[in-house]
PDB file of N, CA and C in Angstrom:
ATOM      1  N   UNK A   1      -0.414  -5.655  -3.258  1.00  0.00           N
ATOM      2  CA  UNK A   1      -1.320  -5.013  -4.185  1.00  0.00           C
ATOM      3  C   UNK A   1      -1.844  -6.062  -5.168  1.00  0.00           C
ATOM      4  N   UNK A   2      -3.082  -6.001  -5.267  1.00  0.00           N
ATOM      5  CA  UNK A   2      -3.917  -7.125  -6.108  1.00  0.00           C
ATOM      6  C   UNK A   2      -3.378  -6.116  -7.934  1.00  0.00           C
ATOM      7  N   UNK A   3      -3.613  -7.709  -8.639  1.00  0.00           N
ATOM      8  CA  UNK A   3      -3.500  -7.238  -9.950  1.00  0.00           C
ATOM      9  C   UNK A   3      -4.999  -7.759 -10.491  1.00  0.00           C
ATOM     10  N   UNK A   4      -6.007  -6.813 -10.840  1.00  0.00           N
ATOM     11  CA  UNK A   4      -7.250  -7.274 -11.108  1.00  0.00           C
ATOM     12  C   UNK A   4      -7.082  -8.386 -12.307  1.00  0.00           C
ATOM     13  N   UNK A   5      -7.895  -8.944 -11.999  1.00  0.00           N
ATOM     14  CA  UNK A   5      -8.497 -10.013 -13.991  1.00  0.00           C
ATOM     15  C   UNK A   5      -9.997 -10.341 -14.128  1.00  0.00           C
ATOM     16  N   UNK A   6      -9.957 -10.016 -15.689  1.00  0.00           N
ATOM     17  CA  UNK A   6     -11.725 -10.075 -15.997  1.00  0.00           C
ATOM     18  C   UNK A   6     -12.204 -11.009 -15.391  1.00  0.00           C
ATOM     19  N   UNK A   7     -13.514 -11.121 -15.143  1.00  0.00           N
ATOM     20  CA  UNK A   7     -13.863 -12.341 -14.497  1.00  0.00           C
ATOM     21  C   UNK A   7     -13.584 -13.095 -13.073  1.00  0.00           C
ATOM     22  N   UNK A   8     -12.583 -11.987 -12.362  1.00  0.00           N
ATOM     23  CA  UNK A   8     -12.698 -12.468 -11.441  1.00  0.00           C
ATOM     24  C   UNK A   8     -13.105 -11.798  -9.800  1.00  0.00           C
ATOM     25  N   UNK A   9     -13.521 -11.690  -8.990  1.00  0.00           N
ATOM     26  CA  UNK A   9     -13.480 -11.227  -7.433  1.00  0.00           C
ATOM     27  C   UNK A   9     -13.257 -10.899  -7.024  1.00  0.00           C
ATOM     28  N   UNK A  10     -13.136  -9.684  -5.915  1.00  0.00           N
ATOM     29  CA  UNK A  10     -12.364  -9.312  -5.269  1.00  0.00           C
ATOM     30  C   UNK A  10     -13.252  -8.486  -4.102  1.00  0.00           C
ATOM     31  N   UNK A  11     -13.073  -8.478  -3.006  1.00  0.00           N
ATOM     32  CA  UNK A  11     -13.218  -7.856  -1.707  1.00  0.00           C
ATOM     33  C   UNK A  11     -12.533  -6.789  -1.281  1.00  0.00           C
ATOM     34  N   UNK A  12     -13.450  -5.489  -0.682  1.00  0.00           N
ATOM     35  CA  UNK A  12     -12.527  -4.572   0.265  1.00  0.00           C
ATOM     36  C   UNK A  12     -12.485  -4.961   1.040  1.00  0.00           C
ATOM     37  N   UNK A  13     -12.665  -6.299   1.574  1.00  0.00           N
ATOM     38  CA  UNK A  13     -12.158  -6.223   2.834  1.00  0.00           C
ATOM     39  C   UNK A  13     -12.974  -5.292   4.395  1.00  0.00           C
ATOM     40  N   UNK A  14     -14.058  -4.910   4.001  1.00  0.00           N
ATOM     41  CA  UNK A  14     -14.562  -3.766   5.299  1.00  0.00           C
ATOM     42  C   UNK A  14     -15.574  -4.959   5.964  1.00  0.00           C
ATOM     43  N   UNK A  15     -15.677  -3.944   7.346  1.00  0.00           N
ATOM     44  CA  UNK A  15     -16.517  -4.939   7.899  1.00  0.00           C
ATOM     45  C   UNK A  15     -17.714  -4.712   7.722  1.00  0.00           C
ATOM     46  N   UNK A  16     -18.972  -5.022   8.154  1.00  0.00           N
ATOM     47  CA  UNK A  16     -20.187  -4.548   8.667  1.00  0.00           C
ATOM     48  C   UNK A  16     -20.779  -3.678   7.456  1.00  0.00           C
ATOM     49  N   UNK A  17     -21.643  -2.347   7.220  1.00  0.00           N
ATOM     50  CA  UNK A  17     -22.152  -2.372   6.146  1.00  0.00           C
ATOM     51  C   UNK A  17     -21.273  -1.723   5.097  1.00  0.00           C
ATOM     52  N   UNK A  18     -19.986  -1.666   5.432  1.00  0.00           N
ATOM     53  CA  UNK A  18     -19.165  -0.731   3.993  1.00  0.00           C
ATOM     54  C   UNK A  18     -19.073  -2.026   2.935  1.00  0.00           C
ATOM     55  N   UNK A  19     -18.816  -3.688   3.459  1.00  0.00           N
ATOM     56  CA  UNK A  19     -18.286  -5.074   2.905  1.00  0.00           C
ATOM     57  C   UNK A  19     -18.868  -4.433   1.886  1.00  0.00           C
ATOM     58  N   UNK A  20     -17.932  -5.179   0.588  1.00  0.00           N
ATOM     59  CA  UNK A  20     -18.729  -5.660  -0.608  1.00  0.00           C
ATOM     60  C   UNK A  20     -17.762  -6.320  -1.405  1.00  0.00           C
ATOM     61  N   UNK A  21     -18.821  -7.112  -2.413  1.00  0.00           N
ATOM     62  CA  UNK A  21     -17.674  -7.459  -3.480  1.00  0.00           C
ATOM     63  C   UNK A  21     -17.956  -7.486  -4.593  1.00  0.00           C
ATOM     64  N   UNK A  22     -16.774  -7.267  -5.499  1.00  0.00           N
ATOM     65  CA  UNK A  22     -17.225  -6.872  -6.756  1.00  0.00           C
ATOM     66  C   UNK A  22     -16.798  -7.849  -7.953  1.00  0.00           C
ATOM     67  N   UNK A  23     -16.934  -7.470  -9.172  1.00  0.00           N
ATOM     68  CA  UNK A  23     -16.513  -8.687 -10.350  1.00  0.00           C
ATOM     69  C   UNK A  23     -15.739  -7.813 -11.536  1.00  0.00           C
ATOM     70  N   UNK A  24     -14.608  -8.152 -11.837  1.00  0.00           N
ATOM     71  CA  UNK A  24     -13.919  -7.250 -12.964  1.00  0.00           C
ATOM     72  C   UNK A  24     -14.324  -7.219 -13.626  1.00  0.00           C
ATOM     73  N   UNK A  25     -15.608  -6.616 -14.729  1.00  0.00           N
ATOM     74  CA  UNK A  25     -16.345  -7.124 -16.313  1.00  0.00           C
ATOM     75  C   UNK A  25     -15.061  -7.054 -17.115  1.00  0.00           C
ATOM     76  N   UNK A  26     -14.665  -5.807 -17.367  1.00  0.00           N
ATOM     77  CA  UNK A  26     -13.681  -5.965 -18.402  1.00  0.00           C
ATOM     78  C   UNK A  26     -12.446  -4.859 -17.989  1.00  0.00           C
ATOM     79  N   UNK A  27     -11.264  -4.872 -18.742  1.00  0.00           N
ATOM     80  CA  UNK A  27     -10.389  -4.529 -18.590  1.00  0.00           C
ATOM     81  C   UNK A  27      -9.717  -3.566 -19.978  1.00  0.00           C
ATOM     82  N   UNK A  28      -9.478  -2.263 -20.196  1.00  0.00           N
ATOM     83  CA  UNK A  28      -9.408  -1.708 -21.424  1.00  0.00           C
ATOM     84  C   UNK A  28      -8.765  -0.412 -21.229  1.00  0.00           C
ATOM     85  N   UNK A  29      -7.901   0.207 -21.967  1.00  0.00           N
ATOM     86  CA  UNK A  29      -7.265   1.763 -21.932  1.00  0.00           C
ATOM     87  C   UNK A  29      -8.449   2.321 -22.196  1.00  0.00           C
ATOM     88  N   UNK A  30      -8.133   3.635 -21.633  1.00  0.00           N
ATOM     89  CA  UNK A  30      -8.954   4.906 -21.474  1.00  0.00           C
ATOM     90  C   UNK A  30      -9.111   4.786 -22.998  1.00  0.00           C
ATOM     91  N   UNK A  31     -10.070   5.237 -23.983  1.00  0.00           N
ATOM     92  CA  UNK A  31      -9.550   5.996 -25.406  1.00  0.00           C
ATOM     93  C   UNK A  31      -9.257   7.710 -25.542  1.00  0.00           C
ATOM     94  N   UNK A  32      -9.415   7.938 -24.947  1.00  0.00           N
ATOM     95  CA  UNK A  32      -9.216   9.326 -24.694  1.00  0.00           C
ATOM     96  C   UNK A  32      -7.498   9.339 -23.972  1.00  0.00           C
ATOM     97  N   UNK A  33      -7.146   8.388 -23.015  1.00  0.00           N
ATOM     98  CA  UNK A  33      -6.007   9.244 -22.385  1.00  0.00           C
ATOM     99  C   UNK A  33      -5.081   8.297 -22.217  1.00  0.00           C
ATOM    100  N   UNK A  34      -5.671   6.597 -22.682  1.00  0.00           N
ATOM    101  CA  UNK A  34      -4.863   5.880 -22.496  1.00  0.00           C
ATOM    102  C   UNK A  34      -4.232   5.119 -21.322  1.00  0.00           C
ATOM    103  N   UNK A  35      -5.079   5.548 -20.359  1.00  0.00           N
ATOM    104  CA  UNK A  35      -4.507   4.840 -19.053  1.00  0.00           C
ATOM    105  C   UNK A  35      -5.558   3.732 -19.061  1.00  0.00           C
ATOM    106  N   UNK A  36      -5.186   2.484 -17.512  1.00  0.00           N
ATOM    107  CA  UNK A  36      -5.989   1.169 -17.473  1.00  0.00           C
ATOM    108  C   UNK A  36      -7.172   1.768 -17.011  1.00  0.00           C
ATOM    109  N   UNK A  37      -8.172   1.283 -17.262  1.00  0.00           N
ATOM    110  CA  UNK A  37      -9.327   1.420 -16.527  1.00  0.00           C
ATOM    111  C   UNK A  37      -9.982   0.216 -16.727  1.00  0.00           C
ATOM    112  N   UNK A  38     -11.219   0.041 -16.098  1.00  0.00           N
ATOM    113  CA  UNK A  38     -12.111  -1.354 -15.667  1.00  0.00           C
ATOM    114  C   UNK A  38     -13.467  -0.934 -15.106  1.00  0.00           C
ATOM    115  N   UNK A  39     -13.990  -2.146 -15.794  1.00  0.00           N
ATOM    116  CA  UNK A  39     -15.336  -1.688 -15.742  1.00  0.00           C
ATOM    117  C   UNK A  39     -15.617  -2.807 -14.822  1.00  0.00           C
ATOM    118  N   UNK A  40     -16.748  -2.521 -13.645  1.00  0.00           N
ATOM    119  CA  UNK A  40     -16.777  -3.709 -12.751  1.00  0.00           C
ATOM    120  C   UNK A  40     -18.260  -4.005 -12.480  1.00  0.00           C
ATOM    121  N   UNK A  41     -19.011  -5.016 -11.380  1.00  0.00           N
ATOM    122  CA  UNK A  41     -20.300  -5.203 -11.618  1.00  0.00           C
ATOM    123  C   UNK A  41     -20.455  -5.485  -9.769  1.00  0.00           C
ATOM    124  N   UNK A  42     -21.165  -4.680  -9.053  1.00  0.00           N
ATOM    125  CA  UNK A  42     -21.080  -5.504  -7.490  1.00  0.00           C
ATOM    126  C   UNK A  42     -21.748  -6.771  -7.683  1.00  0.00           C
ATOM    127  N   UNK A  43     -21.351  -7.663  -6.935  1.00  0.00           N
ATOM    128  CA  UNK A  43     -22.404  -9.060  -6.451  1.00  0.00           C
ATOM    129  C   UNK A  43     -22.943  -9.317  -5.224  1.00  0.00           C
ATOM    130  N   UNK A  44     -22.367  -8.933  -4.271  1.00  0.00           N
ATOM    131  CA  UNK A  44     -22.678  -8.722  -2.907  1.00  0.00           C
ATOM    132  C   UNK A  44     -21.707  -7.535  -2.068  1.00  0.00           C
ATOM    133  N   UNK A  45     -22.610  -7.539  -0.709  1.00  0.00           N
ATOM    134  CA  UNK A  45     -22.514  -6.557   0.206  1.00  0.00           C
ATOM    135  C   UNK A  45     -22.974  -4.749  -0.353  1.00  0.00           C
ATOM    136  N   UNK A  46     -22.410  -3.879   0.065  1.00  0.00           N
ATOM    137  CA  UNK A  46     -22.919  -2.692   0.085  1.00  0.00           C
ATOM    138  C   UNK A  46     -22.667  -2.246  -1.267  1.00  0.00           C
ATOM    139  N   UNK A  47     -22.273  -3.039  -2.644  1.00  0.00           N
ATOM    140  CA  UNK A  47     -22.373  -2.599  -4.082  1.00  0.00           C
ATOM    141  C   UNK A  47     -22.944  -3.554  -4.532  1.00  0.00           C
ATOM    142  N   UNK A  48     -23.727  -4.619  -4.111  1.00  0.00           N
ATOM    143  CA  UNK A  48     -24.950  -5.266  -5.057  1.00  0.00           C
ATOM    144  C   UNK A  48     -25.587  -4.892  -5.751  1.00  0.00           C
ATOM    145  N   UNK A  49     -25.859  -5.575  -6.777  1.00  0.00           N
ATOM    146  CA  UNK A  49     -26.606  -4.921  -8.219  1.00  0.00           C
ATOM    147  C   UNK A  49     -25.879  -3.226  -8.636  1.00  0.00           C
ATOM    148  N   UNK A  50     -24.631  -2.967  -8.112  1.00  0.00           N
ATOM    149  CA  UNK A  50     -24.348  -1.838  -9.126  1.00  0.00           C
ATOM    150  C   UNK A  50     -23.132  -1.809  -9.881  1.00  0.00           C
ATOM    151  N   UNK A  51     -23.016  -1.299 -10.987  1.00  0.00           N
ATOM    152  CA  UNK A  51     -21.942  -1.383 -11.823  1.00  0.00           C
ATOM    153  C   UNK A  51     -21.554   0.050 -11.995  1.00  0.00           C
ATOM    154  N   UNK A  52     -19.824  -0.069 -12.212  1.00  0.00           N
ATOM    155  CA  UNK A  52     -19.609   1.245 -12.430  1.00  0.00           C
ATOM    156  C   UNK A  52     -18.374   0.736 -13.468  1.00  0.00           C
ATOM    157  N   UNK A  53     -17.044   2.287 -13.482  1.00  0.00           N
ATOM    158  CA  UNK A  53     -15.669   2.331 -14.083  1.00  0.00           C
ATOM    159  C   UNK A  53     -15.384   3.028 -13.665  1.00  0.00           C
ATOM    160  N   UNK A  54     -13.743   2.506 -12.971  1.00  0.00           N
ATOM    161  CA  UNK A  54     -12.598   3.150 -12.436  1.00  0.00           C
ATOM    162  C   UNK A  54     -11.332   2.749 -13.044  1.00  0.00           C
ATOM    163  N   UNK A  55     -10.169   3.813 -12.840  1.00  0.00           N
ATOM    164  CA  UNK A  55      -8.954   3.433 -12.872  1.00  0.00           C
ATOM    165  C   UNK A  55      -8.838   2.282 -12.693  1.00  0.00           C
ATOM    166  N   UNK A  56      -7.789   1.549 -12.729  1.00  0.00           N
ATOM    167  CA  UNK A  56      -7.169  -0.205 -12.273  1.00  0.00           C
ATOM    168  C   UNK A  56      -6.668   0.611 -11.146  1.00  0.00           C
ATOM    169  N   UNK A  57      -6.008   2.024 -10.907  1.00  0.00           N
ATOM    170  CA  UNK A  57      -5.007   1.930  -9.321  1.00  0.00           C
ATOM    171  C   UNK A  57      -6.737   2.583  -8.725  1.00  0.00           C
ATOM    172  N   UNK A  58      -7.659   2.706  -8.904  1.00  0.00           N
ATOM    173  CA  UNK A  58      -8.594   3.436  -7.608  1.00  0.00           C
ATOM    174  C   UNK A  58      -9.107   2.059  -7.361  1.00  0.00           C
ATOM    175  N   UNK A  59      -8.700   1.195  -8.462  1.00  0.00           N
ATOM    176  CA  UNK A  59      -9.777  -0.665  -7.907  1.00  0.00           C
ATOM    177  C   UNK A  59      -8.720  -0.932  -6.664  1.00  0.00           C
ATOM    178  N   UNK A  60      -7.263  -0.692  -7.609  1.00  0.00           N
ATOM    179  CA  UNK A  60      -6.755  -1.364  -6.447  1.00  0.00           C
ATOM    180  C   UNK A  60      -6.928  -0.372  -4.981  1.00  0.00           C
ATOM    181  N   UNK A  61      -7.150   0.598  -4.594  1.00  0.00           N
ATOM    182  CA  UNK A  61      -6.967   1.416  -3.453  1.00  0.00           C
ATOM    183  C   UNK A  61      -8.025   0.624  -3.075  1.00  0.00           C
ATOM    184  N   UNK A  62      -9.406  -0.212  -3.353  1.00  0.00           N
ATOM    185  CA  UNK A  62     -10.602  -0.420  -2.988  1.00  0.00           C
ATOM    186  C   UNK A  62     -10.118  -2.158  -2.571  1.00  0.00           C
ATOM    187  N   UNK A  63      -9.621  -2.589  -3.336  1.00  0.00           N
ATOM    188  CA  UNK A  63      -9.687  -4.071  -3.397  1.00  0.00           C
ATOM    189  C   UNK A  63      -8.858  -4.582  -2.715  1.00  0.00           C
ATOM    190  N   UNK A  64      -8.817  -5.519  -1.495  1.00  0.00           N
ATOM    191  CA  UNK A  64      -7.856  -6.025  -0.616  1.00  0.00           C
ATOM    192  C   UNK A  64      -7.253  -7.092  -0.836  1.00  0.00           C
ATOM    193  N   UNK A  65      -8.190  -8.019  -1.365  1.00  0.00           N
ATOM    194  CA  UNK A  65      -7.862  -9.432  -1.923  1.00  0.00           C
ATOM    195  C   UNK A  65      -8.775 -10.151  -2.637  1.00  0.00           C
ATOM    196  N   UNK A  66      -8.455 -11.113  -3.690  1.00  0.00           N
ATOM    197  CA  UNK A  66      -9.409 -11.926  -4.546  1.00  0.00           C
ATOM    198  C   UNK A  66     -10.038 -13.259  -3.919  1.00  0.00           C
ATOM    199  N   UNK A  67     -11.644 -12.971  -4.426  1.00  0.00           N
ATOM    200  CA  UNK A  67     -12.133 -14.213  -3.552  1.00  0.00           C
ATOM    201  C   UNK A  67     -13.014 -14.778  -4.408  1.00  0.00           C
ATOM    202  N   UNK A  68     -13.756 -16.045  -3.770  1.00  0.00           N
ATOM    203  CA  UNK A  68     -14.561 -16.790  -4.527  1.00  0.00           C
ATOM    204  C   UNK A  68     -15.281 -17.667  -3.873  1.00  0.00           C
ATOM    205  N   UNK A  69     -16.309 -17.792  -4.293  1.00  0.00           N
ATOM    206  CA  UNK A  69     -18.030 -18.395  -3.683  1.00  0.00           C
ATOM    207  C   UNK A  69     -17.742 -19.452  -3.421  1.00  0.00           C
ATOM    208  N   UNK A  70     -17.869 -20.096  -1.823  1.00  0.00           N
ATOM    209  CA  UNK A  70     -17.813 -21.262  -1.571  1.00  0.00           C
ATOM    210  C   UNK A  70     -18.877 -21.416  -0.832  1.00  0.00           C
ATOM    211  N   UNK A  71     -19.869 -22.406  -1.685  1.00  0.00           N
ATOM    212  CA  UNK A  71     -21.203 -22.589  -1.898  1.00  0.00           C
ATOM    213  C   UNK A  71     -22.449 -20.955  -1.009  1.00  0.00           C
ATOM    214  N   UNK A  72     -22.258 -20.597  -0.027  1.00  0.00           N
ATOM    215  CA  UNK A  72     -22.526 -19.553   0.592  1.00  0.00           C
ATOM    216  C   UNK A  72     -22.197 -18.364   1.071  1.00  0.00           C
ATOM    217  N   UNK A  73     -20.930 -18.265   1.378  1.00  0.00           N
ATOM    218  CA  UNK A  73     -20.060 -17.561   1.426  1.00  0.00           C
ATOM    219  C   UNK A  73     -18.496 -17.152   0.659  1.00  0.00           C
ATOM    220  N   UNK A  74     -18.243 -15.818   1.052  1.00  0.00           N
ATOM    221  CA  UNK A  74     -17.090 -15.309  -0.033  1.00  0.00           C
ATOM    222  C   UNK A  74     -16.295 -16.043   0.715  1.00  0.00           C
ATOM    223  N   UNK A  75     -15.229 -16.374   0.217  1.00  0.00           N
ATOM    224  CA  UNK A  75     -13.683 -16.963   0.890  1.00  0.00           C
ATOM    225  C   UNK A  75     -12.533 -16.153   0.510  1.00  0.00           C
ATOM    226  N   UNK A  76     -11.719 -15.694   0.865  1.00  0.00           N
ATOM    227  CA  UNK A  76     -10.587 -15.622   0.750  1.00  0.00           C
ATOM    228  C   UNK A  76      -9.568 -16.430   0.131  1.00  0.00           C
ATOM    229  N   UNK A  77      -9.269 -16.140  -1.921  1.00  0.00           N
ATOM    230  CA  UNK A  77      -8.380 -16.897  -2.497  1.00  0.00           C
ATOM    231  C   UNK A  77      -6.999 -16.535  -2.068  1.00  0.00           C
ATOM    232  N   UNK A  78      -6.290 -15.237  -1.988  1.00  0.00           N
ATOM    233  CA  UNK A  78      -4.902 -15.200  -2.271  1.00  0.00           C
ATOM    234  C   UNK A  78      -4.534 -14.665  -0.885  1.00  0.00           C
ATOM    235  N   UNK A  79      -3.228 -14.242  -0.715  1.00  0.00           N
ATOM    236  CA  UNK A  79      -2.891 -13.101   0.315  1.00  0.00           C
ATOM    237  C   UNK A  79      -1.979 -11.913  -0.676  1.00  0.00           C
ATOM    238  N   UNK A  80      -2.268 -10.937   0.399  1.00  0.00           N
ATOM    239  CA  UNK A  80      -1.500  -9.587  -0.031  1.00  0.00           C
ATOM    240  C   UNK A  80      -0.003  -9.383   0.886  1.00  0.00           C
ATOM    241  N   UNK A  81       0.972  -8.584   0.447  1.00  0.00           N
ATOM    242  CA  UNK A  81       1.880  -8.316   1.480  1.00  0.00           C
ATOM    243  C   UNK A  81       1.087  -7.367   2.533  1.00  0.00           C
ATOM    244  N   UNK A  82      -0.106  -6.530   2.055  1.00  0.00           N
ATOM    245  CA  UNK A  82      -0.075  -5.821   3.617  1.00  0.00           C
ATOM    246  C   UNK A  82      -0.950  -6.483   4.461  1.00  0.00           C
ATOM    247  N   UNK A  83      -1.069  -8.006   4.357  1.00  0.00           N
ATOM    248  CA  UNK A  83      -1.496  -8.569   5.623  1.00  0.00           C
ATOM    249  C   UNK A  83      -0.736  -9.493   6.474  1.00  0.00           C
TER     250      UNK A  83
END
């Protein structure tokens, strides 16, 4: 299970047109209820140009692993245990 951080990447992991990847903007408790939530921004694949906010656990149900732009393409920074 990925632990998100502002500023950084992350991939679901899908193939073909579900891919995408997104960028953590920020990281902050609910004010209302107090749980994590995160506000995020797509950069590529099927959430480009859109921004939303979710829980930190619905990012993580979405997010497979953290990645980062090597010059053209996303790469694969870390591994997870479920791979």
């Amino acid at each position: 299970m990925i632990t998100p951080r502002a500023g950084m990447f992350y991939s679901n992991g899908a193939y073909g047109r579900t891919w995408g990847v997104r960028m953590v903007v920020e990281l902050a408790p609910d004010p209302e209820t107090g749980e994590p939530m995160l506000a995020f921004k797509g950069v590529a694949g099927a959430c480009r140009r859109k921004t939303g906010h979710c829980s930190v656990a619905a990012f993580q149900e979405w997010a497979r692993y953290e990645v980062a732009l090597n010059e053209n393409s996303w790469q694969r920074v870390g591994r997870t245990d479920d791979t």
